[in-house]
Protein backbone atom coordinates (compact mmCIF):
# COMPACT_ATOMS: atom_id res chain seq x y z
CA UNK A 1 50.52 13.69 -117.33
CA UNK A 2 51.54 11.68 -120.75
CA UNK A 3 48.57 11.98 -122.76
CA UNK A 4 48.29 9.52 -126.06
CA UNK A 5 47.91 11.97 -128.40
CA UNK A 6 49.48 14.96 -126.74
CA UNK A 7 49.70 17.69 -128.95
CA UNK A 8 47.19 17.46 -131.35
CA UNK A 9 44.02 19.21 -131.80
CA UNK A 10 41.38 16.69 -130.94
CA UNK A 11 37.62 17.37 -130.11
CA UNK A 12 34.73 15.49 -129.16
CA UNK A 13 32.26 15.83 -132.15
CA UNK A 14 29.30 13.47 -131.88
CA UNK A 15 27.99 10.26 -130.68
CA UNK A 16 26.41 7.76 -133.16
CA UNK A 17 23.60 5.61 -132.62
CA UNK A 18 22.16 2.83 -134.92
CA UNK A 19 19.60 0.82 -134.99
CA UNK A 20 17.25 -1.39 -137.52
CA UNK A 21 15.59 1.97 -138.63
CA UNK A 22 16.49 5.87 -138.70
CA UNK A 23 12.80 6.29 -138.66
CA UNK A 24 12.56 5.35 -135.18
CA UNK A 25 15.35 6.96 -133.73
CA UNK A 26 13.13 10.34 -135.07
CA UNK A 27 10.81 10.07 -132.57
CA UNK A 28 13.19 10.13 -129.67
CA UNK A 29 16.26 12.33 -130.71
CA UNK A 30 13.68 14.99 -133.00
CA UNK A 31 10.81 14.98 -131.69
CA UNK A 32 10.91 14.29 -127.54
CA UNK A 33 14.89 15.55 -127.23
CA UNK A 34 14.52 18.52 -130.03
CA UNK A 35 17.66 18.06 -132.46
CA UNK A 36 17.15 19.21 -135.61
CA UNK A 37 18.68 17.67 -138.40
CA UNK A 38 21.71 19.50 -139.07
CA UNK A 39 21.85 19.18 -143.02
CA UNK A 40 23.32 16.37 -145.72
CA UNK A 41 23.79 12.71 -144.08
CA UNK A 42 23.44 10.09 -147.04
CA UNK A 43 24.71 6.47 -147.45
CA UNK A 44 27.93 4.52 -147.62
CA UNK A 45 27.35 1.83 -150.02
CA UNK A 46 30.37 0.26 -149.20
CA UNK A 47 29.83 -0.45 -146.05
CA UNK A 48 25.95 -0.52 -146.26
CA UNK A 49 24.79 2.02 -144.18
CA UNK A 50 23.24 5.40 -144.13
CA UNK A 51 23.09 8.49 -141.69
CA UNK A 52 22.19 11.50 -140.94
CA UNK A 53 23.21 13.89 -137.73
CA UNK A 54 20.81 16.02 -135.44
CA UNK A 55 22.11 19.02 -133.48
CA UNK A 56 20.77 20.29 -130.14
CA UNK A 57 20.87 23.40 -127.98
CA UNK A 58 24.69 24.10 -126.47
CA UNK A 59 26.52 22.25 -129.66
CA UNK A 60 25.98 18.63 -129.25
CA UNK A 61 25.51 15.98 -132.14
CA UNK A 62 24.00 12.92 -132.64
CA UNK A 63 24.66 10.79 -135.72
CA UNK A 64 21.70 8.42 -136.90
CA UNK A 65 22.35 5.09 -137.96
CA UNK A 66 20.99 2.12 -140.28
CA UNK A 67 21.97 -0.62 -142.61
CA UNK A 68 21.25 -0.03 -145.89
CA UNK A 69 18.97 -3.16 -148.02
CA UNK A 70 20.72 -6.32 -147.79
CA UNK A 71 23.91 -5.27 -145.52
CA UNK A 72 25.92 -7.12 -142.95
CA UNK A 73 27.23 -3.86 -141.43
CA UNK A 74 25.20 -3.84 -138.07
CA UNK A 75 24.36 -7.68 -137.90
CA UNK A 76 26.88 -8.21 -135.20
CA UNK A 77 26.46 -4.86 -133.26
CA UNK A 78 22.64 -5.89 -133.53
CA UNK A 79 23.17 -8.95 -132.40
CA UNK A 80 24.78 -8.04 -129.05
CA UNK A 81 21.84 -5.32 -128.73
CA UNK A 82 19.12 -8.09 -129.22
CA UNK A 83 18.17 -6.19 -132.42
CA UNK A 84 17.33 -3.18 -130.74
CA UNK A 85 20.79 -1.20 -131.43
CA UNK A 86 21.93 1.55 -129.09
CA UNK A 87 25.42 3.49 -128.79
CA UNK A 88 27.61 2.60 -131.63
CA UNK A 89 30.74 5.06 -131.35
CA UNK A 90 32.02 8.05 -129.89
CA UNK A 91 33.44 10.09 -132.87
CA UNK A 92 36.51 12.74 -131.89
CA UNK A 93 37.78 14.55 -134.74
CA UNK A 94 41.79 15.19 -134.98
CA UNK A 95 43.96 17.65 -136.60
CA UNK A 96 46.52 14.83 -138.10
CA UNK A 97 45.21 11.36 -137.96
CA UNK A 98 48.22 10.34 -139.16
CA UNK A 99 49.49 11.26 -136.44
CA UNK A 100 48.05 10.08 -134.25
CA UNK A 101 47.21 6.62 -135.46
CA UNK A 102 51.24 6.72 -134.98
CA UNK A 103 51.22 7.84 -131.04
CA UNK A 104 48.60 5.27 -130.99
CA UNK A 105 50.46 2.03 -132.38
CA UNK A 106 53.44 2.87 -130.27
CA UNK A 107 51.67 2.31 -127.13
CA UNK A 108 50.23 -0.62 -128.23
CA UNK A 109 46.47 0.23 -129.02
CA UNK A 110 44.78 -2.15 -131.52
CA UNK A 111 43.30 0.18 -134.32
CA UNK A 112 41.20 -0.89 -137.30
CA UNK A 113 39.67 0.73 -140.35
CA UNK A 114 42.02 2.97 -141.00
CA UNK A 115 40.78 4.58 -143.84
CA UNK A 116 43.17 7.52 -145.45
CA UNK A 117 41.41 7.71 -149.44
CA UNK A 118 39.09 10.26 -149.08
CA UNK A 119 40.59 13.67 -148.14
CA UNK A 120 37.13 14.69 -147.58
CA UNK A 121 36.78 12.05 -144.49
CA UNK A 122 39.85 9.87 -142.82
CA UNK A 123 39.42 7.70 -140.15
CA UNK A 124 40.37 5.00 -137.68
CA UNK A 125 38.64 3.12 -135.24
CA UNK A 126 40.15 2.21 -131.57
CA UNK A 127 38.99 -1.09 -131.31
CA UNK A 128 36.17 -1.36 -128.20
CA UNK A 129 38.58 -3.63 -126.23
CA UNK A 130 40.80 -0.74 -125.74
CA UNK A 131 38.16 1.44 -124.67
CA UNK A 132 36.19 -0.63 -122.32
CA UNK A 133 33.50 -1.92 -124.61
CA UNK A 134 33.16 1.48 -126.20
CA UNK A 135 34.08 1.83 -130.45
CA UNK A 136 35.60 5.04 -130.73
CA UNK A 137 36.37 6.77 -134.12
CA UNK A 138 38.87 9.05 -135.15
CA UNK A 139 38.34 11.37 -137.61
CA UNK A 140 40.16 13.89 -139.78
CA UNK A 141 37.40 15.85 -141.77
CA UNK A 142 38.00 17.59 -145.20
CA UNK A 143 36.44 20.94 -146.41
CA UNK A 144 33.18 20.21 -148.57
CA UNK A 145 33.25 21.03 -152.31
CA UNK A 146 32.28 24.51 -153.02
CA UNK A 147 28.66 25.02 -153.38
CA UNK A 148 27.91 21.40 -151.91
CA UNK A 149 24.33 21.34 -151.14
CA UNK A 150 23.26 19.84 -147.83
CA UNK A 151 20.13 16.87 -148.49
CA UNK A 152 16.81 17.68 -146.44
CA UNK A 153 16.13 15.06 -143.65
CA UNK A 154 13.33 14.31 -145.97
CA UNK A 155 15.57 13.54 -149.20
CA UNK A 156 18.36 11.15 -146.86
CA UNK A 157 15.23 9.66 -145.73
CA UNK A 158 13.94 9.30 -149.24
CA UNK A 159 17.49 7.52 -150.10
CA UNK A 160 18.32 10.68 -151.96
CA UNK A 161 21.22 12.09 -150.07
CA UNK A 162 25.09 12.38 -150.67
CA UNK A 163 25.91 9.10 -152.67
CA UNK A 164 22.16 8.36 -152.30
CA UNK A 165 20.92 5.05 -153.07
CA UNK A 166 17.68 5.96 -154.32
CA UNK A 167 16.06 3.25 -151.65
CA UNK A 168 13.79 5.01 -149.39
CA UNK A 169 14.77 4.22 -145.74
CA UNK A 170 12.24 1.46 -144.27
């Protein structure tokens, strides 16, 4: 079998959901499904969004999503979901995204947000008409800085997590 991106390390690392507010995510993924937030999350101003991730029993993640003040991030995502939100990608990370954005342009896949600045977080997106309706991100993760302190749920909530904007969340 010719796999796409044969002979790199890949691995399946979390799924992200977003909607309007974090806050009610909580009740479902914390409280009812028992993740437990797994340390830092904090906001992208660029983009206008912030997260944090929950872990559960066996390994799996899930990333929580919302648009910062003022953002357009989500407004088309929540506009197919009726405002409600849902699923918004399936993140894999990869030894050499490089790499494989490479395998992936030869065979023809559109990619898009290919983002290499940050050694401490690359990524690219396959675009969801590639992958049946589904966004999937690529990621090549850095190490953290040495003694990088993880936020509290309670301190990304508070808007005071990595690159915090000092908004609480709504």
């Amino acid at each position: 079998m010719d796999l796409q991106l044969d002979g790199l390390e890949m691995s399946f690392d979390h799924t992200a959901v977003a909607a309007p507010r974090i806050r009610d995510l909580l009740p479902i993924y914390r409280d009812l499904l028992g993740g437990r937030h797994l340390g830092g999350g904090g906001d992208n101003r660029v983009a206008g969004y912030r997260t944090l991730q929950l872990t559960f029993a066996g390994g799996g993640k899930v990333e929580l999503m919302e648009p910062l003040a003022g953002s357009a991030f989500f407004d088309s995502f929540f506009e197919l979901t009726r405002g409600r939100g849902g699923v918004h990608h399936l993140n894999f990370h990869v030894d050499d995204l490089a790499a494989a954005v490479a395998r992936l342009t030869a065979r023809g896949f559109r990619l898009h947000g290919l983002n290499q600045s940050n050694a401490r977080w690359q990524e690219v997106f396959l675009h969801p008409k590639e992958a049946h309706g589904v966004l999937i991100q690529l990621a090549q993760p850095g190490r953290r800085g040495p003694g990088e302190v993880r936020a509290a749920l309670e301190e990304v909530l508070a808007g005071r997590g990595r690159n915090g904007n000092g908004v609480p969340s709504p």
